[in-house]
Protein backbone atom coordinates (compact mmCIF):
# COMPACT_ATOMS: atom_id res chain seq x y z
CA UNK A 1 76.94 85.03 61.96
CA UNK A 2 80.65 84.88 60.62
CA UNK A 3 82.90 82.46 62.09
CA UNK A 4 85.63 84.67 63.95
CA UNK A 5 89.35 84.24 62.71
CA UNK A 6 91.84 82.80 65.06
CA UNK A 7 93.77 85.15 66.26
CA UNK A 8 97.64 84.46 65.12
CA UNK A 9 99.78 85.38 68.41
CA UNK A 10 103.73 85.05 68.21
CA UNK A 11 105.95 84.45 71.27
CA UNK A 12 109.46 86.16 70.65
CA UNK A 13 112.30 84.66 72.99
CA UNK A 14 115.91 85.23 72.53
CA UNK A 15 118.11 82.02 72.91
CA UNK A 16 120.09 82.97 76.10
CA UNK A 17 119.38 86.89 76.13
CA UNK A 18 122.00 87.97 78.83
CA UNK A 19 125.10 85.79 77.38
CA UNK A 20 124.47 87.12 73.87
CA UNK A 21 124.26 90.31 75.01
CA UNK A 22 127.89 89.92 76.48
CA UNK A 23 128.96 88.26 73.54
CA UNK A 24 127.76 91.34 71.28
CA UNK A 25 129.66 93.91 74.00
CA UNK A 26 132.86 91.88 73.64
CA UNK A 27 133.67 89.90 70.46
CA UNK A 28 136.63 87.75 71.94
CA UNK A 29 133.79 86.02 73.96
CA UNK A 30 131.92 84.75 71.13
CA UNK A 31 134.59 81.01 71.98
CA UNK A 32 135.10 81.05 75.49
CA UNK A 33 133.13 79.26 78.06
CA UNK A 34 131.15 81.82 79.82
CA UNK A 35 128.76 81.82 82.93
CA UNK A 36 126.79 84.80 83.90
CA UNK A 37 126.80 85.16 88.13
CA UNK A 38 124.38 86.40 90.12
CA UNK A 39 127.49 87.94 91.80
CA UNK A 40 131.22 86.88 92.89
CA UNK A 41 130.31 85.71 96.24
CA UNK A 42 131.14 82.56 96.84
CA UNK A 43 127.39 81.73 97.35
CA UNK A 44 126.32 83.54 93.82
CA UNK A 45 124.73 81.59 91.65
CA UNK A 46 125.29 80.58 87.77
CA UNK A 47 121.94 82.16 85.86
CA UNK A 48 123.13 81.72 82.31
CA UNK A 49 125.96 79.90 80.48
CA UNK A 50 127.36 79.22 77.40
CA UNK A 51 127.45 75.99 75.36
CA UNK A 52 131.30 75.60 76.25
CA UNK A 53 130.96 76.00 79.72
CA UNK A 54 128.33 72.85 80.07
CA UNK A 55 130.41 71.02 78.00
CA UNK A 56 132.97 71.31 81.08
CA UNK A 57 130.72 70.50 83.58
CA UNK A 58 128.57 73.59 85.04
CA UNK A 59 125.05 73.79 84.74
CA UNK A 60 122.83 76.33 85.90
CA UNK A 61 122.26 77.29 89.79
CA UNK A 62 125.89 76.21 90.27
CA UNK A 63 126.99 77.85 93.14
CA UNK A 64 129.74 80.23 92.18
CA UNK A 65 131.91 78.33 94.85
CA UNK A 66 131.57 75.26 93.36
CA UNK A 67 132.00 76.24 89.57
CA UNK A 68 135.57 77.65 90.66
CA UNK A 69 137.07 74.44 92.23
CA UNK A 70 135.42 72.58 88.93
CA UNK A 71 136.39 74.59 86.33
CA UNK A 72 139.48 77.31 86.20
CA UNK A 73 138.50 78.05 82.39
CA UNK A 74 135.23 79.36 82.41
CA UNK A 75 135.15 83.00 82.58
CA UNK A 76 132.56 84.02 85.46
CA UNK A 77 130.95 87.45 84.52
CA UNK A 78 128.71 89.51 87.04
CA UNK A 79 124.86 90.29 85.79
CA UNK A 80 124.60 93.28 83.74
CA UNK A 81 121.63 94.34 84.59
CA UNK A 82 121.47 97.93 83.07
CA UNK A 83 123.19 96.60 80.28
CA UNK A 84 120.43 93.82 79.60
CA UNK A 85 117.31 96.35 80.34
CA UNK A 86 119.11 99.12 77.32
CA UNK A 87 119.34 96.20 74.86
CA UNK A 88 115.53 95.04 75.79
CA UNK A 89 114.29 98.21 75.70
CA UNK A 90 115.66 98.58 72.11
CA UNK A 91 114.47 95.46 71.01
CA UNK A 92 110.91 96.56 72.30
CA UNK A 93 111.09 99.39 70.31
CA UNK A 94 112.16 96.99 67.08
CA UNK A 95 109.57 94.80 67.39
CA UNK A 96 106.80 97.88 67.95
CA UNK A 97 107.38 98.31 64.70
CA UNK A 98 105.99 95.41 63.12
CA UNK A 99 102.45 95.70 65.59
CA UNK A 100 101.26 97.90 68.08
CA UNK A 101 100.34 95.06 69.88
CA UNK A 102 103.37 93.96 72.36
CA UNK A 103 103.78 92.61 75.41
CA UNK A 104 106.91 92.25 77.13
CA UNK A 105 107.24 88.99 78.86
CA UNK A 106 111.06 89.63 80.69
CA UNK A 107 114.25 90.33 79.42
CA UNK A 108 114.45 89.47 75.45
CA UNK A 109 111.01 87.68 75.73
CA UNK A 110 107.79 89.40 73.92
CA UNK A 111 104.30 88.48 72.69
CA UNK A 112 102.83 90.06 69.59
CA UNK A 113 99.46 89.85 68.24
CA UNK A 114 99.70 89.45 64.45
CA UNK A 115 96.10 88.70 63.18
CA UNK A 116 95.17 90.30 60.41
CA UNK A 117 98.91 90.52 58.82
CA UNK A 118 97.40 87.99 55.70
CA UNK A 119 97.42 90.97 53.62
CA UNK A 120 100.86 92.19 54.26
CA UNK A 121 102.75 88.54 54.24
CA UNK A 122 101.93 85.65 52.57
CA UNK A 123 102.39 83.50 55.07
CA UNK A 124 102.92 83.65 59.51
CA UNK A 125 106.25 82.23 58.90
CA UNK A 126 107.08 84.80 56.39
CA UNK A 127 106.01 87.62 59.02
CA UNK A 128 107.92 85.75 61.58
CA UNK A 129 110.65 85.26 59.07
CA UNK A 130 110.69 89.18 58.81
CA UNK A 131 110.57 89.99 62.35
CA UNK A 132 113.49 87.28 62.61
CA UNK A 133 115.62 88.95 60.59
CA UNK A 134 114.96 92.80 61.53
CA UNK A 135 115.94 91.83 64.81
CA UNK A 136 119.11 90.15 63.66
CA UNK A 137 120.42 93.10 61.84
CA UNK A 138 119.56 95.76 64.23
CA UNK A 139 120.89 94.19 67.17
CA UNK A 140 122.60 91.06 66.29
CA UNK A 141 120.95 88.76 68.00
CA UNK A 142 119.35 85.64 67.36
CA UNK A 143 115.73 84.16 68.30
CA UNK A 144 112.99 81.74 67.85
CA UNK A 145 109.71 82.22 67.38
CA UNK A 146 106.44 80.28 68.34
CA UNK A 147 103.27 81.27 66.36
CA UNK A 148 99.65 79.96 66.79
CA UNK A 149 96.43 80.83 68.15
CA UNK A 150 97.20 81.69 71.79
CA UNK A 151 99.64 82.71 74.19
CA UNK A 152 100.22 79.65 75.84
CA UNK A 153 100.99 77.51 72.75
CA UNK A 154 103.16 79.99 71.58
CA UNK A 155 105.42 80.20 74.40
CA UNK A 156 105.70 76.60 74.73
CA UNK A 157 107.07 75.98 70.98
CA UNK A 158 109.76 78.17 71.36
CA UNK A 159 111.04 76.04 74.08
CA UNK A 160 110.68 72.74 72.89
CA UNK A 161 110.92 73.68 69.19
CA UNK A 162 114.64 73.32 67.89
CA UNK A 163 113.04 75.43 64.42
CA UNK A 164 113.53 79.32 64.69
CA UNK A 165 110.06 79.66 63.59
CA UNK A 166 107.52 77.08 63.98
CA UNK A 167 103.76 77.27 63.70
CA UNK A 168 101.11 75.28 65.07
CA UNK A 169 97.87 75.60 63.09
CA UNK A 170 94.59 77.02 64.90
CA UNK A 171 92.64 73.05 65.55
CA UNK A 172 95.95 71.13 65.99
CA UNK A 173 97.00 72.70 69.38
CA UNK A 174 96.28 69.34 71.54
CA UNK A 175 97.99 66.94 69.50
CA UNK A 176 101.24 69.47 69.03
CA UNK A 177 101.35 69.31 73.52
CA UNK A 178 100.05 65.35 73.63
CA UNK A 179 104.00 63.88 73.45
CA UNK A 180 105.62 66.71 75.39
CA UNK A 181 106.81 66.44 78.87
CA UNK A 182 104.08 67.20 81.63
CA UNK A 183 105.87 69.68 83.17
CA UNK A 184 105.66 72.44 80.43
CA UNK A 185 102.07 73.15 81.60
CA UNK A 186 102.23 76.08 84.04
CA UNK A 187 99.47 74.48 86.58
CA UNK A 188 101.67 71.76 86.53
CA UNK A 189 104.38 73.80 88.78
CA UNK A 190 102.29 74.09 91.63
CA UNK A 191 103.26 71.67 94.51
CA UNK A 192 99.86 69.83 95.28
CA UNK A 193 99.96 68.77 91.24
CA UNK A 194 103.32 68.21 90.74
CA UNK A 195 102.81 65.96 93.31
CA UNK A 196 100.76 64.11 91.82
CA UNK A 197 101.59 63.84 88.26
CA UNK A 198 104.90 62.34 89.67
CA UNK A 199 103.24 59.71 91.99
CA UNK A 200 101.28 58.60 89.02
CA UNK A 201 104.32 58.69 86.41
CA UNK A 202 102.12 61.38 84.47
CA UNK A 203 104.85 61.84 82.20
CA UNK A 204 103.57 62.91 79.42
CA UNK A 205 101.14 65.75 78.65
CA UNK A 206 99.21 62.85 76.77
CA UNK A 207 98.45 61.16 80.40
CA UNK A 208 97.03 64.33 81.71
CA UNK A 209 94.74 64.71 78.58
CA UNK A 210 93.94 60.93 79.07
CA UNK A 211 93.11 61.62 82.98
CA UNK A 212 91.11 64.80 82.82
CA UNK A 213 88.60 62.99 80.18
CA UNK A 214 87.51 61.01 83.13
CA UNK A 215 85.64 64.16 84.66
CA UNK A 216 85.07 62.90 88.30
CA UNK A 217 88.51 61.18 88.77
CA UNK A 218 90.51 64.33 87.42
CA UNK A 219 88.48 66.37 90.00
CA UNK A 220 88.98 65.09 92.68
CA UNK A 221 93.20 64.49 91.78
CA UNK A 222 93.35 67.85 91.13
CA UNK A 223 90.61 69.51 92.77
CA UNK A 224 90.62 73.17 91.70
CA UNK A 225 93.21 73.18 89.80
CA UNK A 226 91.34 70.76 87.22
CA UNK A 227 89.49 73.15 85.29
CA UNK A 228 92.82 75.10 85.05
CA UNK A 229 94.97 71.88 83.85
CA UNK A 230 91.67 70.54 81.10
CA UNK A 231 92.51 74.29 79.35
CA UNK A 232 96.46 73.79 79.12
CA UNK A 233 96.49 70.07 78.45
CA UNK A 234 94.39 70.93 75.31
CA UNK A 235 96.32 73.92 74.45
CA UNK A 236 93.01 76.75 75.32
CA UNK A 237 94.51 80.35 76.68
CA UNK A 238 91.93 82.81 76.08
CA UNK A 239 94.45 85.75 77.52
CA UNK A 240 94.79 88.23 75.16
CA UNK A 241 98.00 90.02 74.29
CA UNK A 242 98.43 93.34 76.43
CA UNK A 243 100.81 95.93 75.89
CA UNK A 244 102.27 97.93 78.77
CA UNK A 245 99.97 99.99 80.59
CA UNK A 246 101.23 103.91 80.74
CA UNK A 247 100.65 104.21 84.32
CA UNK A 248 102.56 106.91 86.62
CA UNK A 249 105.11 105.18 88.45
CA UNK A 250 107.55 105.86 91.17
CA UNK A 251 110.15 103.26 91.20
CA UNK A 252 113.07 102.31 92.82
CA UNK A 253 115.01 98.80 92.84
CA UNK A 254 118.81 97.98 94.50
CA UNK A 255 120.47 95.34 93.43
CA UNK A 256 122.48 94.09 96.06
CA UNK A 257 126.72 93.77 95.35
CA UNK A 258 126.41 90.80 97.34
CA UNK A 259 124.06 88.36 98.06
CA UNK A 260 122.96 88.46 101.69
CA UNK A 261 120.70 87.74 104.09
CA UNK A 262 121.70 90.29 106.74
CA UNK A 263 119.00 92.31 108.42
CA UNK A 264 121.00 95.39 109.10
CA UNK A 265 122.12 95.74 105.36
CA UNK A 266 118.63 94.70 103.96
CA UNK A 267 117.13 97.36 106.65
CA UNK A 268 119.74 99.87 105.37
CA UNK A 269 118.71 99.39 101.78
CA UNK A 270 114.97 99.81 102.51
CA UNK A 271 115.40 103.13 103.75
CA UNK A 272 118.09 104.21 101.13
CA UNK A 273 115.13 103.71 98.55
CA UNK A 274 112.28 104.67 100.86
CA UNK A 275 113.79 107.73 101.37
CA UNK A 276 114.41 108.61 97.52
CA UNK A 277 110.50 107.80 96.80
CA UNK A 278 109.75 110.03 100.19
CA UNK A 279 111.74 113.10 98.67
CA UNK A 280 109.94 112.33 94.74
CA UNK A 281 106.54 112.38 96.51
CA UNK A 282 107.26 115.62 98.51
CA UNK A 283 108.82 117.33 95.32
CA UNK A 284 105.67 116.87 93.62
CA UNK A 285 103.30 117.37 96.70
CA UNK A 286 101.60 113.63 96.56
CA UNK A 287 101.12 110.39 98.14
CA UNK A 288 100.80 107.14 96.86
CA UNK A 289 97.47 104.96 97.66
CA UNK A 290 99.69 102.13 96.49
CA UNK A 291 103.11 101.00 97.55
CA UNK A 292 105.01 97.63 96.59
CA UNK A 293 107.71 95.64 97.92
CA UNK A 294 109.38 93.23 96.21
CA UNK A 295 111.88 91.15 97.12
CA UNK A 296 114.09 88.69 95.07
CA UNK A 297 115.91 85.92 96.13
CA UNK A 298 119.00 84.15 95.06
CA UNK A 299 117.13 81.19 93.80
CA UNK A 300 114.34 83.33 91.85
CA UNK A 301 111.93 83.04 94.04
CA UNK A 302 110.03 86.12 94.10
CA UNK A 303 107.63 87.82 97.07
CA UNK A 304 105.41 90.54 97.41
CA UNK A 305 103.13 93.16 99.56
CA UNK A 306 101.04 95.95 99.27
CA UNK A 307 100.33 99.09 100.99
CA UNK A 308 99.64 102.67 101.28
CA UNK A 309 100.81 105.69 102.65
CA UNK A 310 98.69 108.36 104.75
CA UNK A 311 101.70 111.03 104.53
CA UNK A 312 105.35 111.65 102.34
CA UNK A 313 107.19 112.51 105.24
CA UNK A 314 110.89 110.12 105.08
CA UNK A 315 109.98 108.48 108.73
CA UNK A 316 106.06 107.30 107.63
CA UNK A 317 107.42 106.17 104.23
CA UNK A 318 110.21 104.28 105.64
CA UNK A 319 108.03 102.30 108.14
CA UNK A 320 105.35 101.79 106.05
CA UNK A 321 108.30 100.45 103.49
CA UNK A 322 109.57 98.35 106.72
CA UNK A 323 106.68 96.92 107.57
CA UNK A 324 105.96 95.12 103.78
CA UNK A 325 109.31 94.17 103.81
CA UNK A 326 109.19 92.45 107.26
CA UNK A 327 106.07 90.69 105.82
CA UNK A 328 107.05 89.22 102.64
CA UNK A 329 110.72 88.04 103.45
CA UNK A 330 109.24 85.16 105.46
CA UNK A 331 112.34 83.02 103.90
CA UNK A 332 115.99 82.16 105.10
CA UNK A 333 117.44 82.66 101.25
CA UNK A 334 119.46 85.06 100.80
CA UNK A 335 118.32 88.22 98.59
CA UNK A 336 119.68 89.53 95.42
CA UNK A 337 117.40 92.19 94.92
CA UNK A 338 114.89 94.79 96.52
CA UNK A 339 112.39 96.88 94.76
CA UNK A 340 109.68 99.26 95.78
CA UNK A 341 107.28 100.42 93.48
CA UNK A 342 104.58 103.39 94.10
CA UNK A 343 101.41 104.15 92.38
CA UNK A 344 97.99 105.66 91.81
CA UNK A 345 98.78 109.03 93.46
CA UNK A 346 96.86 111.68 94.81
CA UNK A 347 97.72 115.45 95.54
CA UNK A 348 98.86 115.60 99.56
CA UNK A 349 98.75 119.11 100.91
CA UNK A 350 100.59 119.68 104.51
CA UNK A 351 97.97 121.02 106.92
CA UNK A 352 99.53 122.37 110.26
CA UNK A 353 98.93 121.23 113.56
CA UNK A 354 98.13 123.50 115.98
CA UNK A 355 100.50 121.43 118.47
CA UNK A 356 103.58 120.01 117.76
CA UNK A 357 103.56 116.38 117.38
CA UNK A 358 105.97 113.54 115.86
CA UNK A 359 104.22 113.78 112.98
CA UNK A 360 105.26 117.70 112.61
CA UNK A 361 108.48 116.82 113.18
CA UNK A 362 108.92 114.52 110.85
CA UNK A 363 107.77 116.63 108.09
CA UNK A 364 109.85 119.79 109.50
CA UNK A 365 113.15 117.85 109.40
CA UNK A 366 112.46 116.28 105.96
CA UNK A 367 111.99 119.51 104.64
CA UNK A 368 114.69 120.17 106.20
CA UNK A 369 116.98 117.86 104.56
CA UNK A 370 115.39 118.82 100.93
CA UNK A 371 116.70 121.93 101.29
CA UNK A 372 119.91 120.51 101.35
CA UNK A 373 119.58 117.42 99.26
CA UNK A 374 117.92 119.93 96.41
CA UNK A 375 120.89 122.25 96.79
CA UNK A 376 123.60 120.09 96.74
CA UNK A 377 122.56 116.40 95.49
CA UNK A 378 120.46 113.84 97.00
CA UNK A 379 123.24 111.53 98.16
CA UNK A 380 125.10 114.77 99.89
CA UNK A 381 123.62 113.86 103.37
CA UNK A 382 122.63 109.46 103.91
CA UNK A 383 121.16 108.32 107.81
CA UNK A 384 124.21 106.52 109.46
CA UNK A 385 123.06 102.86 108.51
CA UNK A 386 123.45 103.76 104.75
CA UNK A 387 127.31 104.40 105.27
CA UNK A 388 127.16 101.43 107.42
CA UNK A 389 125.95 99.52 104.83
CA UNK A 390 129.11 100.69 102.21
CA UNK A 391 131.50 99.64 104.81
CA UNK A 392 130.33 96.66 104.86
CA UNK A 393 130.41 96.23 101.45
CA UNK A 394 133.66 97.43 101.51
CA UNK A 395 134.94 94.58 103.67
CA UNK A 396 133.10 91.82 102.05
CA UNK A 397 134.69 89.08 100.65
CA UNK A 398 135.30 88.81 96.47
């Protein structure tokens, strides 16, 4: 039997996506020292910053308090997230170009799988040259690639890798990760093993590959997380490159003006988009076997849960919503961000009681208020905690 060709994966990554992005909307930033803010609260956070503005001093997760009294030079600009999800969406479609085969891997971040391009370029680096340079003239911006036989590799060249295109030949994957630091391993992030590689100065991703030969002492360090940590210490990722699925989705996301932690505005904003999904469900006569709730924090952190509903009525959706946010926001962060995300749906057909119940009357007064909301816009008529939740907002703090 033929020997199977390793596969040649690339990792795209553009060199701070959201502050080139600015930089391309606004030439006369292209000098300054910039920092892109969570938001202008004082208790935003810095997410992204130029070259000029470390040089003075702020690093990232700066509070947005603390960068002011340090610096009065650095301009502070507010996320732009529609702006960032146009320009990746573009650059998805650039990229699509040179392979069917993309994954998106967050904002200006992709995965391609290249094998079999030996008969179109020379050379990996050529094709990565190519890809370099379409990108560069389409939307003026700048990246690195990582190319080698897996996902993992890839991704980890193009952030220890000062070359814009750097390849690490299929056989030499372990000896490119043996001098890097220990902590570019992913397994390496969880708590119980970060613990330990720090007690035992495991510095090095050469130390890990020099305890996990010793089979029984790397077991029982790392317990189950040592078959994990053999596969990435030697550079093995046998995930395979998956483009996005074309699944029906109902989605909805808020991105708060203002960081907060505030159960009244948080319980305001989970009906505000519960109630938008509730009205898309009932227009096309479904329900969704699958509901998500996602919740982002200031510091990144990220939480989930899962549920379903039974019926599309806007008081069932909303405390079905409720109830998966109550369940993941277990911390005392503040949130940035909200999301709720329905799937796999099914056709729902009203059936009438023959009593009334809370149930009926749910679904008579929703119907209700799609008359109107069809008619006249779906923001024409909000519950009373949504326009307690803008005058709040209103008298917020800058």
């Amino acid at each position: 039997m033929a020997n199977t060709a390793p596969r040649s994966v690339f990792h795209i990554r553009m060199e701070d996506f959201e502050l080139q992005a600015e930089r391309i909307l606004d030439a006369s930033l292209r000098t300054r020292p910039i920092a892109i803010i969570s938001s202008h609260h004082q208790n935003g956070t810095i997410i992204s910053l130029s070259s000029e503005a470390r040089e003075e001093g702020l690093c990232r997760g700066m509070t947005v308090s603390l960068a002011r009294r340090m610096n009065h030079s650095a301009l502070l600009l507010p996320y732009n997230h529609s702006l960032y999800a146009r320009l990746n969406n573009y650059l998805y479609t650039t990229v699509s170009t040179f392979t069917p085969v993309v994954e998106p891997a967050g904002l200006g971040k992709f995965y391609t799988d290249m094998t079999g391009v030996n008969h179109l370029y020379k050379s990996p680096e050529q094709a990565g040259s190519v890809i370099a340079q379409s990108i560069q003239d389409k939307s003026s911006l700048s990246c690195t690639i990582g190319i080698s036989s897996n996902k993992l590799v890839s991704h980890i060249s193009t952030t220890v890798m000062p070359e814009k295109i750097h390849q690490i030949s299929h056989g030499e994957e372990e000896g490119f990760l043996s001098p890097l630091n220990s902590f570019v391993l992913p397994t390496t992030s969880k708590p119980s093993v970060k613990k330990i590689i720090r007690f035992l100065y495991l510095n090095q991703v050469f130390h890990i590959q020099q305890v996990i030969d010793h089979v029984e002492t790397s077991k029982v360090l790392f317990g189950i997380n040592h078959r994990k940590l053999v596969q990435e210490s030697r550079g093995q990722d046998t995930s395979v490159v998956c483009p996005p699925k074309q699944q029906g989705h109902l989605l909805k996301q808020a991105v708060l003006s203002i960081d907060t932690n505030d159960e009244l505005l948080l319980r305001a904003t989970v009906k505000h988009l519960a109630e938008q999904i509730a009205y898309q469900l009932r227009q096309r006569r479904q329900i969704a076997r699958k509901v998500t709730v996602e919740i982002y924090y200031t510091d990144g952190f990220r939480n989930a849960r899962s549920g379903k509903f039974q019926t599309n009525d806007d008081y069932s959706v909303y405390q079905v919503c409720l109830n998966l946010f109550e369940q993941c926001n277990r911390r005392r962060n503040r949130i940035r961000s909200i999301l709720i995300d329905t799937t796999h749906f099914i056709p729902f057909n009203l059936q009438m009681d023959i009593f009334i119940t809370s149930n009926t009357k749910n679904q008579i007064l929703s119907c209700a208020l799609d008359h109107i909301r069809t008619k006249h816009g779906f923001f024409s008529i909000q519950p009373a905690i949504a326009i307690t939740q803008q005058l709040q907002k209103y008298k917020s703090p800058l």
